[in-house]
N, C-alpha and C. Protein backbone atom coordinates (compact mmCIF):
# COMPACT_ATOMS: atom_id res chain seq x y z
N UNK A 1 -19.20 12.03 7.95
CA UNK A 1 -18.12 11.90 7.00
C UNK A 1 -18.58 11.03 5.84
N UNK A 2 -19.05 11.94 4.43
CA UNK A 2 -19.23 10.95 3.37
C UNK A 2 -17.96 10.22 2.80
N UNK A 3 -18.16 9.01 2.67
CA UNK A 3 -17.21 8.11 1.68
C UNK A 3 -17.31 8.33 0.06
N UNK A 4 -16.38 8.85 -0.32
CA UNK A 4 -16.00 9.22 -1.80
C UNK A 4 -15.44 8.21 -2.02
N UNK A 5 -16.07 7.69 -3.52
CA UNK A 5 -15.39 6.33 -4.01
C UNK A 5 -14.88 6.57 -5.69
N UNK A 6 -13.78 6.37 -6.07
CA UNK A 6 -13.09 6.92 -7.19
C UNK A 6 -12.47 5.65 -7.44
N UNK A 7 -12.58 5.33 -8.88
CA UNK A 7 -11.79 4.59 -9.62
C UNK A 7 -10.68 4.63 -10.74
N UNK A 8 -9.38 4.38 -10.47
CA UNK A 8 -8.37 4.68 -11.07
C UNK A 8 -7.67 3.22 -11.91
N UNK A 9 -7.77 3.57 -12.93
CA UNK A 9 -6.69 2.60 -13.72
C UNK A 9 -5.60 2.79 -14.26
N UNK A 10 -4.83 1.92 -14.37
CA UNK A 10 -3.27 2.20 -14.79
C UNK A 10 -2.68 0.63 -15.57
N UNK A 11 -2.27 1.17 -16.40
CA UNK A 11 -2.04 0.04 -17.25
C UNK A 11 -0.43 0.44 -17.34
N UNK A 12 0.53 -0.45 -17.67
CA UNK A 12 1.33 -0.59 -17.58
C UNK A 12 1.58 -1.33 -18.79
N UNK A 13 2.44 -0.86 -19.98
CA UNK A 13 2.44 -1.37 -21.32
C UNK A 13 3.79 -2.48 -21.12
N UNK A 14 3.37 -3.91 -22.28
CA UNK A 14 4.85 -4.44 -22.33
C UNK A 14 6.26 -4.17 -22.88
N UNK A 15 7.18 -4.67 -22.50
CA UNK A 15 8.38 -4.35 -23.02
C UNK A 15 8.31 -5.31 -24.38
N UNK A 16 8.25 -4.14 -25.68
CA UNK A 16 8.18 -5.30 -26.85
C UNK A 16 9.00 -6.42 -27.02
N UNK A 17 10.40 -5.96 -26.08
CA UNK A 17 11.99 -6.84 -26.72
C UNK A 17 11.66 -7.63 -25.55
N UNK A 18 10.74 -8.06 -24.39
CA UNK A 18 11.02 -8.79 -23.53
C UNK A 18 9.72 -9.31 -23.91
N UNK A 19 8.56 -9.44 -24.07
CA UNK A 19 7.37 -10.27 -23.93
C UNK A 19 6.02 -9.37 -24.70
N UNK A 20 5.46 -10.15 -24.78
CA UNK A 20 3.67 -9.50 -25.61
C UNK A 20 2.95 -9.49 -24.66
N UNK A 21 2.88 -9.86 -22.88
CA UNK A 21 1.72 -9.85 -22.19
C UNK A 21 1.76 -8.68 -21.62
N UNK A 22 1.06 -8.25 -20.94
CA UNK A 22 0.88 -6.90 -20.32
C UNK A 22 0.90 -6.92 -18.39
N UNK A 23 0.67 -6.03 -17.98
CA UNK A 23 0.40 -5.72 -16.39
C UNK A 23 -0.67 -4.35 -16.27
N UNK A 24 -1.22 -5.01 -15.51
CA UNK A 24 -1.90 -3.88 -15.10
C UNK A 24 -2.93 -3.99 -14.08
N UNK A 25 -3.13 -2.98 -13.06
CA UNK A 25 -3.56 -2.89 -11.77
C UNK A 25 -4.60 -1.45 -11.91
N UNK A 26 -6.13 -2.50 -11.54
CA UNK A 26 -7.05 -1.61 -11.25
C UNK A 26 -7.34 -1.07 -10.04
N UNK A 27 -7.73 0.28 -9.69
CA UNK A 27 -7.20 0.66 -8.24
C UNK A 27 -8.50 1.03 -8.04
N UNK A 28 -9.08 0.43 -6.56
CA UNK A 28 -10.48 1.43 -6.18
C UNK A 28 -9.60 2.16 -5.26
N UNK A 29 -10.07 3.32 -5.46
CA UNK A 29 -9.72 4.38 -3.74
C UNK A 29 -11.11 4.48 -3.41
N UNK A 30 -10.65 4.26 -1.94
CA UNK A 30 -12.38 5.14 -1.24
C UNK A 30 -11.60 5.96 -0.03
N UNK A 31 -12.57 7.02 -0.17
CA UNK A 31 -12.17 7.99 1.00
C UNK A 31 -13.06 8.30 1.59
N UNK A 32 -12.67 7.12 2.76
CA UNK A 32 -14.29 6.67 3.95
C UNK A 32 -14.05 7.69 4.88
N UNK A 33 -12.84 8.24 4.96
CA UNK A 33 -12.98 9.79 6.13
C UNK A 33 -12.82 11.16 5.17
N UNK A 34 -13.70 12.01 4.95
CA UNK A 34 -13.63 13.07 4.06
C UNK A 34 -12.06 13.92 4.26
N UNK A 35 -11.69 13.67 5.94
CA UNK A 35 -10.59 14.64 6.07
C UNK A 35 -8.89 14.56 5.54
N UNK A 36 -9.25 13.26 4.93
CA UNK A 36 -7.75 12.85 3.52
C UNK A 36 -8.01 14.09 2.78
N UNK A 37 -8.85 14.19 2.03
CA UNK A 37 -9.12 15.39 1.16
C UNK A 37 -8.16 16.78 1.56
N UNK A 38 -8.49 16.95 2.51
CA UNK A 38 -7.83 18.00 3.48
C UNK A 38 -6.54 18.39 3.97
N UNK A 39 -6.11 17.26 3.93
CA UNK A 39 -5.09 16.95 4.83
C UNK A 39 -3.85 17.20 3.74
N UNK A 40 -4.19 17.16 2.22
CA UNK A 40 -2.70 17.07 1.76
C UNK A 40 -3.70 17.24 0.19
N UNK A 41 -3.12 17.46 -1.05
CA UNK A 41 -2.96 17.80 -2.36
C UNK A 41 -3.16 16.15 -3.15
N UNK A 42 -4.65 16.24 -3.80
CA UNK A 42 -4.49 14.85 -4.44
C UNK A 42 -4.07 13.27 -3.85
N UNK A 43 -4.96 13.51 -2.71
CA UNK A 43 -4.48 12.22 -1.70
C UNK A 43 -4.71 11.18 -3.03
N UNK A 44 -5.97 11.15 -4.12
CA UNK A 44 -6.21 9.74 -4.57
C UNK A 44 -4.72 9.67 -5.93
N UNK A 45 -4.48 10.81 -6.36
CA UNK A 45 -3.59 10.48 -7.38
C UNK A 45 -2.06 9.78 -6.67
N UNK A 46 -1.78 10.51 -4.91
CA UNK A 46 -0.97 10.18 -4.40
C UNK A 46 -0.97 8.41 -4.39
N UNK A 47 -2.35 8.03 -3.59
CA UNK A 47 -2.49 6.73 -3.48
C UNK A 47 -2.60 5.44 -4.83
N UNK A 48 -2.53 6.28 -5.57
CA UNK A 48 -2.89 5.61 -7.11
C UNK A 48 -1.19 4.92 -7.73
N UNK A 49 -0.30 5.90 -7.20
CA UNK A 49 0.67 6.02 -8.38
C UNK A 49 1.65 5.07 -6.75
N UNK A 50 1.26 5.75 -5.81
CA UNK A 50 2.49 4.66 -4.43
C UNK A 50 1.63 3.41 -4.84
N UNK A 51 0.56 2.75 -5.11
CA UNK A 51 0.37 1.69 -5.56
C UNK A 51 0.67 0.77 -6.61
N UNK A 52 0.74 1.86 -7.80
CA UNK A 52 0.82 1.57 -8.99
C UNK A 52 2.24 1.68 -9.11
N UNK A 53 3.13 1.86 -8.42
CA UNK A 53 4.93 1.80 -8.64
C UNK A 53 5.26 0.37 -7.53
N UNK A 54 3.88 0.03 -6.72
CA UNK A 54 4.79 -1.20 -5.71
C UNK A 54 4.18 -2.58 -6.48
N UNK A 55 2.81 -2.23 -7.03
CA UNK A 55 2.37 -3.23 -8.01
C UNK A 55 3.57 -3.40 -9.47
N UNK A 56 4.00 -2.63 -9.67
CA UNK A 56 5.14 -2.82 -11.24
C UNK A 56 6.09 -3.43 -10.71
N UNK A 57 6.92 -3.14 -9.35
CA UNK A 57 8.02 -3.61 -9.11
C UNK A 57 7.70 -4.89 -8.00
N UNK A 58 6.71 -5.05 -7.53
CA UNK A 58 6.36 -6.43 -6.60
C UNK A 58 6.31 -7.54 -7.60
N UNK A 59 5.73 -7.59 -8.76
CA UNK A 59 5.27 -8.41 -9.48
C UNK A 59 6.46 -9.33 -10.08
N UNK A 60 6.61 -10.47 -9.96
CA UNK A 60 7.45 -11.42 -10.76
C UNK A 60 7.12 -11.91 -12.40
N UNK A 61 6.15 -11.62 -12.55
CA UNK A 61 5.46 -11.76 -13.81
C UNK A 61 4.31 -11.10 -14.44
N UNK A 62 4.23 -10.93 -15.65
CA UNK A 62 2.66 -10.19 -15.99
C UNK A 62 1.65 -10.55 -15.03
N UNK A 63 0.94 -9.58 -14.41
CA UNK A 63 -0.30 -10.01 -14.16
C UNK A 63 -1.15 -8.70 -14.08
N UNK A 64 -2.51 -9.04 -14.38
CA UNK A 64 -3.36 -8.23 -14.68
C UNK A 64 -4.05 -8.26 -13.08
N UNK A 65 -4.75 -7.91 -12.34
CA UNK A 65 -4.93 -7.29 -10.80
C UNK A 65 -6.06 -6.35 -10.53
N UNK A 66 -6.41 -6.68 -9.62
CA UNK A 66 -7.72 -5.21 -9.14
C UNK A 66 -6.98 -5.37 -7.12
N UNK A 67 -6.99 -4.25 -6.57
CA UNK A 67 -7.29 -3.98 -5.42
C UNK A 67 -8.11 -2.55 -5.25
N UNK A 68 -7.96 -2.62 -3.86
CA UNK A 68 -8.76 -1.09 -3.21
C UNK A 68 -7.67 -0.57 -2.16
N UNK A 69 -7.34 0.59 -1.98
CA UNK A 69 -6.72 1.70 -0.92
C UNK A 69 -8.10 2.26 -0.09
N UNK A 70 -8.18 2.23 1.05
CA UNK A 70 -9.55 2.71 1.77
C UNK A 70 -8.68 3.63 2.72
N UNK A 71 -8.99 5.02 2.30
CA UNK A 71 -8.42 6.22 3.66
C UNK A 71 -9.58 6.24 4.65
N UNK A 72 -9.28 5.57 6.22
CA UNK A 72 -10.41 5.72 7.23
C UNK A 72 -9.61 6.56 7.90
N UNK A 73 -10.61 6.42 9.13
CA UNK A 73 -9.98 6.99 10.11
C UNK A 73 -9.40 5.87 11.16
N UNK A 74 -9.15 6.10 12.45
CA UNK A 74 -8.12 5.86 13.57
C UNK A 74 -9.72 4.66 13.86
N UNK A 75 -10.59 5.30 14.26
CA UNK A 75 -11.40 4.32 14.60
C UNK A 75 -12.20 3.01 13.36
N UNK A 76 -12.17 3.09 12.21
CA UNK A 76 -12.67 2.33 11.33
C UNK A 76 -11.66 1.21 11.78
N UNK A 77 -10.25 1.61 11.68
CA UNK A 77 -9.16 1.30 11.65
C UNK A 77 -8.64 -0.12 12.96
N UNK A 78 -9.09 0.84 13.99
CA UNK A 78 -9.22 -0.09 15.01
C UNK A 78 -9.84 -1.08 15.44
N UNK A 79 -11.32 -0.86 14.87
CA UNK A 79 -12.37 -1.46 14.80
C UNK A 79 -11.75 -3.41 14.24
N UNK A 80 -10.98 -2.79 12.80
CA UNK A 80 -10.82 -4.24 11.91
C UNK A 80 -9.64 -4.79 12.65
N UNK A 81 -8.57 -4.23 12.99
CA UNK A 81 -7.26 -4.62 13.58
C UNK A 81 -7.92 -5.16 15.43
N UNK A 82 -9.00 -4.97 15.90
CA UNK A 82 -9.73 -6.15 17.05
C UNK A 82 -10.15 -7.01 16.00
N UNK A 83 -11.01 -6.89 15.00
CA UNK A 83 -11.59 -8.15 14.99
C UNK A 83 -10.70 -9.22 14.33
N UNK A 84 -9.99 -8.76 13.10
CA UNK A 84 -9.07 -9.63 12.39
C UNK A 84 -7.65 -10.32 12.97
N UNK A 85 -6.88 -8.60 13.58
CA UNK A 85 -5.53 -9.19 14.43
C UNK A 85 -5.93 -9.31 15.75
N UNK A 86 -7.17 -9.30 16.41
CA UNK A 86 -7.10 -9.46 18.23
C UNK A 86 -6.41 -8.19 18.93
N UNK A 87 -5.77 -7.29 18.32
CA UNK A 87 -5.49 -6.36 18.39
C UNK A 87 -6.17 -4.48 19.04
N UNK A 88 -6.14 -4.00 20.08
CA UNK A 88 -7.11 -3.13 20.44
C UNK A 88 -6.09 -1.98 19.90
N UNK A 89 -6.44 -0.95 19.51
CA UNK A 89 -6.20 0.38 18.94
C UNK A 89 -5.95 0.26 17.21
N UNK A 90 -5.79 1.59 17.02
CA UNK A 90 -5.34 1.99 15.47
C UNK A 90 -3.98 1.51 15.00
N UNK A 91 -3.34 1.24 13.58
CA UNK A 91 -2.50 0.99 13.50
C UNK A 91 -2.65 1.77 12.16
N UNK A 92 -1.11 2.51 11.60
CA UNK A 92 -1.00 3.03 10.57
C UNK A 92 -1.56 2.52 9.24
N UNK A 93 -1.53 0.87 9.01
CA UNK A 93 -2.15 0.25 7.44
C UNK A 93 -2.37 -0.94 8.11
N UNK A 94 -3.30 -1.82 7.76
CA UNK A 94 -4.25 -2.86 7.40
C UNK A 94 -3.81 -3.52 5.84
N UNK A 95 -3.18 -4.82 5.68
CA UNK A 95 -3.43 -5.18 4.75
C UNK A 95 -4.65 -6.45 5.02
N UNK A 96 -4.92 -6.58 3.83
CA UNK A 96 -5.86 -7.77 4.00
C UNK A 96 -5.86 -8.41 2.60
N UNK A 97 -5.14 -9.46 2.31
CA UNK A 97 -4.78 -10.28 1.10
C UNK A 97 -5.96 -11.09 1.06
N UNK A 98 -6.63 -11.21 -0.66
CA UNK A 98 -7.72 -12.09 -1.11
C UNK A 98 -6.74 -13.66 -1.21
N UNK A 99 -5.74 -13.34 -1.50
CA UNK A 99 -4.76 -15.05 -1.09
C UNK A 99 -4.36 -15.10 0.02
N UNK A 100 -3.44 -16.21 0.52
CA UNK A 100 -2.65 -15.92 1.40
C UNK A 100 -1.66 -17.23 1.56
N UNK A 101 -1.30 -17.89 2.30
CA UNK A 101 0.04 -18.58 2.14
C UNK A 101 -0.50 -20.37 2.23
N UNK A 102 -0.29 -20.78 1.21
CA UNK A 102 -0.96 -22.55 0.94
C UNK A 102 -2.22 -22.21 0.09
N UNK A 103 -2.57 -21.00 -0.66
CA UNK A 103 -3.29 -20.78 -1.17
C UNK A 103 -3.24 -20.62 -2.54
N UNK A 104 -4.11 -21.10 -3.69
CA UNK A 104 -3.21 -21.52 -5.29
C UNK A 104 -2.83 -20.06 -5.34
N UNK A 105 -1.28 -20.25 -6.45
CA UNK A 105 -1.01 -19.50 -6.96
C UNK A 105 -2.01 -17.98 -7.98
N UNK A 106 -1.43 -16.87 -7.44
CA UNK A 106 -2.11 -15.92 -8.35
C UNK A 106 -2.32 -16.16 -9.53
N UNK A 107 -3.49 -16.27 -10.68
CA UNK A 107 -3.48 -16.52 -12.20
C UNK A 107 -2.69 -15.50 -13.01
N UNK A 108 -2.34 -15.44 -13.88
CA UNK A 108 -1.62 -14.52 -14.70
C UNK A 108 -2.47 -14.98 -16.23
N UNK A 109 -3.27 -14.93 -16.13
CA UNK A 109 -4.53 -14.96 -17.16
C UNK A 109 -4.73 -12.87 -17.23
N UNK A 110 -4.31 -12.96 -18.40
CA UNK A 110 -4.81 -11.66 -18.75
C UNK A 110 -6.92 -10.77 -18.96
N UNK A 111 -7.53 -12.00 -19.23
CA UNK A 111 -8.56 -12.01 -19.47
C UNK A 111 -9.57 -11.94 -17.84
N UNK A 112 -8.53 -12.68 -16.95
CA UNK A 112 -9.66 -12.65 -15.84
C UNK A 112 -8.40 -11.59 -14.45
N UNK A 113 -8.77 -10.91 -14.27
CA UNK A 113 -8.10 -10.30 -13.25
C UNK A 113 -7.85 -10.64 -11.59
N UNK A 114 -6.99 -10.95 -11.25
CA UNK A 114 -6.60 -11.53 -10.22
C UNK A 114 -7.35 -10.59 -8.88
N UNK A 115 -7.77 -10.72 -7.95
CA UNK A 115 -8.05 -9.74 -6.86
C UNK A 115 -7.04 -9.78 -5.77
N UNK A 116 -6.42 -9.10 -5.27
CA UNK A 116 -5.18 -9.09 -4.58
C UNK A 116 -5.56 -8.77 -3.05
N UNK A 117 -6.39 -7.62 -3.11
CA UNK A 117 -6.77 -7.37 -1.71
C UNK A 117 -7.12 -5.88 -1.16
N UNK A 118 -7.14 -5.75 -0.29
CA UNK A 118 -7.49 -4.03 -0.03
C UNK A 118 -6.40 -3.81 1.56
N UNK A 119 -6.07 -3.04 1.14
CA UNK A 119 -5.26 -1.85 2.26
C UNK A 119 -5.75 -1.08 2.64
N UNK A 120 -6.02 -0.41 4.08
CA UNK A 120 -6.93 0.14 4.78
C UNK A 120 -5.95 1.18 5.71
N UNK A 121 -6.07 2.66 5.52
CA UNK A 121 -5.20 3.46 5.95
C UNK A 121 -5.25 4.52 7.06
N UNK A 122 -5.36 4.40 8.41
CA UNK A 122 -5.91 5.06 9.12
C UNK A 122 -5.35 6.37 9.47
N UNK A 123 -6.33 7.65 9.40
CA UNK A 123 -6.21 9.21 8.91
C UNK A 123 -5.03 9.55 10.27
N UNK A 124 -5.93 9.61 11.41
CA UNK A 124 -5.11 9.73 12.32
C UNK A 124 -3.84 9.51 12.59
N UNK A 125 -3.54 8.37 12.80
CA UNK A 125 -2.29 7.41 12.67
C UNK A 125 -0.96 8.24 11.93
N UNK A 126 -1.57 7.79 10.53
CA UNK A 126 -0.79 8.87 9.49
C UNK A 126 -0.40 10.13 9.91
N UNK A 127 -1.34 10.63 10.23
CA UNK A 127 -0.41 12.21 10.20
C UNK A 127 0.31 12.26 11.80
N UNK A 128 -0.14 11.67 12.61
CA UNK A 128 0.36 12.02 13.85
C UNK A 128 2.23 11.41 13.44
N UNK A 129 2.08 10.14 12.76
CA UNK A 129 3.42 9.29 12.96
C UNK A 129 4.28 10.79 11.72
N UNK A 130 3.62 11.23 11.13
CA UNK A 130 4.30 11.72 10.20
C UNK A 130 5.01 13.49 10.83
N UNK A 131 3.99 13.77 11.45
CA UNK A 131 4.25 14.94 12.18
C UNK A 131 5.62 14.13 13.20
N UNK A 132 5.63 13.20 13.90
CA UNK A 132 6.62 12.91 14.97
C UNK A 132 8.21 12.66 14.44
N UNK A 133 8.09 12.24 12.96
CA UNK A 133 9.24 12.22 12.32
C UNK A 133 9.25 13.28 11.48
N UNK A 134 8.67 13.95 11.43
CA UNK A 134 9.05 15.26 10.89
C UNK A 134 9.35 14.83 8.97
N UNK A 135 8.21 14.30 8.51
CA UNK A 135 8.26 13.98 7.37
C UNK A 135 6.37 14.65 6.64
N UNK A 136 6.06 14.88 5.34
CA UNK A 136 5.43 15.13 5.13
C UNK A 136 4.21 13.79 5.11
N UNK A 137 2.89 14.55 5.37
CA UNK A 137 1.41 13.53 5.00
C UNK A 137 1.67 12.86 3.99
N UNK A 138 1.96 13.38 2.94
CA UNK A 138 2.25 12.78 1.52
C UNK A 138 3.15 11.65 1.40
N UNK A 139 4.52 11.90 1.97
CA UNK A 139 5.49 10.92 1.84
C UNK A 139 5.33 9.87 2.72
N UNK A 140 4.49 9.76 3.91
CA UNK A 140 4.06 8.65 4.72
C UNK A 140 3.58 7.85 4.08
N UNK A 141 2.11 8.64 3.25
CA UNK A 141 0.96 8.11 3.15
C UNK A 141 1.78 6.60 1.99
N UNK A 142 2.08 7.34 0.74
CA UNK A 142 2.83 6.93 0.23
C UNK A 142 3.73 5.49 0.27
N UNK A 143 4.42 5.71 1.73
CA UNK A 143 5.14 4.88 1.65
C UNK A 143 4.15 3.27 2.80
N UNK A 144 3.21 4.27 3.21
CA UNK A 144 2.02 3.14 3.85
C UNK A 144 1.32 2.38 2.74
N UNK A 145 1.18 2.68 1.19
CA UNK A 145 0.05 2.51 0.49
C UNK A 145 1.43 0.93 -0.17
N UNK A 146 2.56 1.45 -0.79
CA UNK A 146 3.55 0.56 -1.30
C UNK A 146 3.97 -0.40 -0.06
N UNK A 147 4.13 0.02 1.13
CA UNK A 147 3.81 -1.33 2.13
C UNK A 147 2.81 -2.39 2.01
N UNK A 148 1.42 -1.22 2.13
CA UNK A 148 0.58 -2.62 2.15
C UNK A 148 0.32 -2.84 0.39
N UNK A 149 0.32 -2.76 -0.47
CA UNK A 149 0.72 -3.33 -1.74
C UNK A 149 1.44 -4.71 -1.64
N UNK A 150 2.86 -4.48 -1.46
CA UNK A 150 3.83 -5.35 -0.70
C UNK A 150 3.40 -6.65 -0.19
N UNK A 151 2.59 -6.05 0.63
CA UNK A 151 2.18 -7.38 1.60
C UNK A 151 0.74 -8.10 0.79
N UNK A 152 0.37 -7.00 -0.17
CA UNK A 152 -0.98 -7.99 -0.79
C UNK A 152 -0.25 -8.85 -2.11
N UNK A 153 0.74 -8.01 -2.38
CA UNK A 153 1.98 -9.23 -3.45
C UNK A 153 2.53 -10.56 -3.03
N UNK A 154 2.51 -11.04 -1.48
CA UNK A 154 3.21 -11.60 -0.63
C UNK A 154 4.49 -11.28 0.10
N UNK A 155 4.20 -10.65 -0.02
CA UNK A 155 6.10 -9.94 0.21
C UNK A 155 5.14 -9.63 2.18
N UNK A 156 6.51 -10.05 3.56
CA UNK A 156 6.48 -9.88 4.27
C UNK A 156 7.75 -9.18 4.95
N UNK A 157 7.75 -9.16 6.59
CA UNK A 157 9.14 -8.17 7.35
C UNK A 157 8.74 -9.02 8.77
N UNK A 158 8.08 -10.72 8.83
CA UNK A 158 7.87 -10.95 10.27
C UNK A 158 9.23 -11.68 10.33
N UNK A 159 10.15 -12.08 9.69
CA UNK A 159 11.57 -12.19 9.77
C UNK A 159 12.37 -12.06 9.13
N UNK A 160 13.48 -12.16 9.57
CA UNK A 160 14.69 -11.51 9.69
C UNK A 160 15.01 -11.34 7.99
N UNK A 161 14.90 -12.57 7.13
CA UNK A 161 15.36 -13.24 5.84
C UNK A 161 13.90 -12.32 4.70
N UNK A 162 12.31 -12.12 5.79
CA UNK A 162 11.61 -11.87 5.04
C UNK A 162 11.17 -10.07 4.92
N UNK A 163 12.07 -9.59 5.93
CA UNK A 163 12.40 -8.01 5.94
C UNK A 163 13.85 -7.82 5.25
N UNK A 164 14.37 -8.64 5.05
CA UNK A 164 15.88 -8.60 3.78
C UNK A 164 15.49 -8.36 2.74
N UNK A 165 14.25 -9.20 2.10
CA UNK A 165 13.58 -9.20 0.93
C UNK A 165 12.58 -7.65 0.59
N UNK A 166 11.74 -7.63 1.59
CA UNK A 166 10.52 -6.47 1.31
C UNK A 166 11.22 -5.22 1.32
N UNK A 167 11.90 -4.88 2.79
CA UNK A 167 12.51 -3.51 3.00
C UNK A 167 13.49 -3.15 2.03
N UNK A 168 14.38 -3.41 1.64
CA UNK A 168 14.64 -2.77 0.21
C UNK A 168 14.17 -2.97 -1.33
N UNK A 169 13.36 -3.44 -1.02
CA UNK A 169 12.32 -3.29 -2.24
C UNK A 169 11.39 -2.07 -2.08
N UNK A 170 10.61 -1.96 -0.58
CA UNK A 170 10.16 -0.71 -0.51
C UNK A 170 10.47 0.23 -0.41
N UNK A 171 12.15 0.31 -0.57
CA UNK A 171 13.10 2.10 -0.02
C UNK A 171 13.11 2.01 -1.51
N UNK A 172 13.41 0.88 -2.47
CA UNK A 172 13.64 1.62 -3.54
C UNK A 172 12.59 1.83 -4.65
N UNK A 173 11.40 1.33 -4.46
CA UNK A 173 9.98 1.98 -4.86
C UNK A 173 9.77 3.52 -4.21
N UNK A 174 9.61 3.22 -3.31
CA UNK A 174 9.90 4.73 -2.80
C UNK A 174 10.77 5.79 -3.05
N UNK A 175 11.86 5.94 -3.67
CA UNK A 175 13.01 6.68 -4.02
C UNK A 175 12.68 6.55 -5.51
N UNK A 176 11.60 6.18 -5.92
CA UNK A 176 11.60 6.50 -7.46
C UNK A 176 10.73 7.59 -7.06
N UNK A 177 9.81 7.82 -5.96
CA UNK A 177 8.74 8.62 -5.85
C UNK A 177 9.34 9.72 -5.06
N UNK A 178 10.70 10.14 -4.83
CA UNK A 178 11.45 11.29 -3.97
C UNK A 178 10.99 10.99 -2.84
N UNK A 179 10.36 9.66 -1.75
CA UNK A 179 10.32 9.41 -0.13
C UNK A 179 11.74 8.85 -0.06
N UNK A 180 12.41 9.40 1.45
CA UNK A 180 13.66 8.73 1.75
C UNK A 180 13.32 7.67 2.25
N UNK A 181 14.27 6.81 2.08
CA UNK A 181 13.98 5.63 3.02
C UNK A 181 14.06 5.76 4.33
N UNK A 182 12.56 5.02 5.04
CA UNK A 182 12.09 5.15 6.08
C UNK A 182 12.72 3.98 7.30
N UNK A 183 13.50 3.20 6.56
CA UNK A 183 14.20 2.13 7.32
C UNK A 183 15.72 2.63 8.15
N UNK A 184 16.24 4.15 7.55
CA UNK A 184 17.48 4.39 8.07
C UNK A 184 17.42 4.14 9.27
N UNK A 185 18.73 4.21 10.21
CA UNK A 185 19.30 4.23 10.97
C UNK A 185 18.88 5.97 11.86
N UNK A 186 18.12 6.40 12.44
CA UNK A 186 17.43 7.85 12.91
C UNK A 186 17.11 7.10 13.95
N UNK A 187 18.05 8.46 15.05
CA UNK A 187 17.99 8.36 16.37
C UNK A 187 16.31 8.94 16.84
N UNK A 188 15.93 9.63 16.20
CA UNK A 188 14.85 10.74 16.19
C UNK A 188 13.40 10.08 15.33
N UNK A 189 14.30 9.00 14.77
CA UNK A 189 12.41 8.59 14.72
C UNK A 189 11.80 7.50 15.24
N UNK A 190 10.79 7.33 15.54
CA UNK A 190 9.73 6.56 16.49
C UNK A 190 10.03 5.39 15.65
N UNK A 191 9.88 4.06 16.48
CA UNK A 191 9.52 2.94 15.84
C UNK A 191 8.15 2.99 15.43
N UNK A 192 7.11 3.05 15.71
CA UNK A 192 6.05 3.71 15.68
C UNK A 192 5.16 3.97 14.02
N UNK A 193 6.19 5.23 13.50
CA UNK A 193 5.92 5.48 12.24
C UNK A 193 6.77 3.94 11.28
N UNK A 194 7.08 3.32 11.44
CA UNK A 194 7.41 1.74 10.27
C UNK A 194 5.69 1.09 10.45
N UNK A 195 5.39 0.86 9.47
CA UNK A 195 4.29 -0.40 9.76
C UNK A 195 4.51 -1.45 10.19
């Protein structure tokens, strides 16, 4: 399985009547398992734009940004979630924040770009959770890529006050992109498919 590595930028212009600084988020995709390609229509433009809508609306202020989206597979996947979370098997997304909490604030220096972190998306995982809820590859993937975004913004769901905050922020990033929100109330879907 060759790794295809593609670079996407997206700039995000200011609001003249609100400010002169800008936003904008440089995106690496790599597609370390060839079978994303396969699996669905424009996986990198998919992963570009569920990033680039959780980066516009995560952000509290201008900031200029680089991360990476990495499509693996089930085993790349598992591999990092033992060594990092202690954790044995695959899990749908991997975030992994270049900050993290007691750590200085993100710069909002336009000139030097902040590094936020990389999200790591395992092939397997994805489609199986997506097949079990009966939702498309696309709209998972999607709503896995604006999760872990989310969590490389700081935004968390390990309690009660800090899933008040993220989860409707991510139904309604998502509902700009036509995914339903994945938080309803469905007798029929797995806990499983939530990250």
């Amino acid at each position: 399985m060759a790794a295809i590595n593609l670079r996407a930028r997206t700039m995000t212009a200011p609001d003249p009547e609100t400010s002169d600084e800008t936003e904008s988020l440089d995106i690496d995709i790599v597609v370390k398992d060839s079978r994303w390609a396969t699996a669905m229509d424009d996986v990198i433009e998919t992963c570009r734009a569920a990033a680039c809508a959780a980066f516009s609306a995560g952000i509290s202020k201008p900031l200029v940004a680089e991360a990476a989206v990495v499509l693996a597979d089930d085993d790349f996947v598992a591999a990092l979630n033992r060594q990092y979370r202690g954790r044995d098997g695959a899990t749908n997304v991997l975030s992994f924040a270049a900050t993290g909490p007691g750590d200085p604030e993100i710069p909002a220096v336009a000139s030097v770009p902040a590094l936020l972190g990389d999200i790591i998306v395992a092939r397997e995982t994805t489609v199986r959770e997506a097949a079990a809820v009966g939702i498309s590859i696309e709209h998972h993937l999607r709503h896995l890529v604006v999760h872990g975004m989310l969590h490389l913004l700081g935004f968390d769901h390990m309690t009660d006050e800090e899933a008040a905050e993220m989860e409707p922020l991510e139904t309604q990033v998502l509902a700009t992109m036509g995914v339903a929100d994945p938080y309803r109330d469905d007798a029929d879907r797995p806990a499983e498919a939530h990250p």
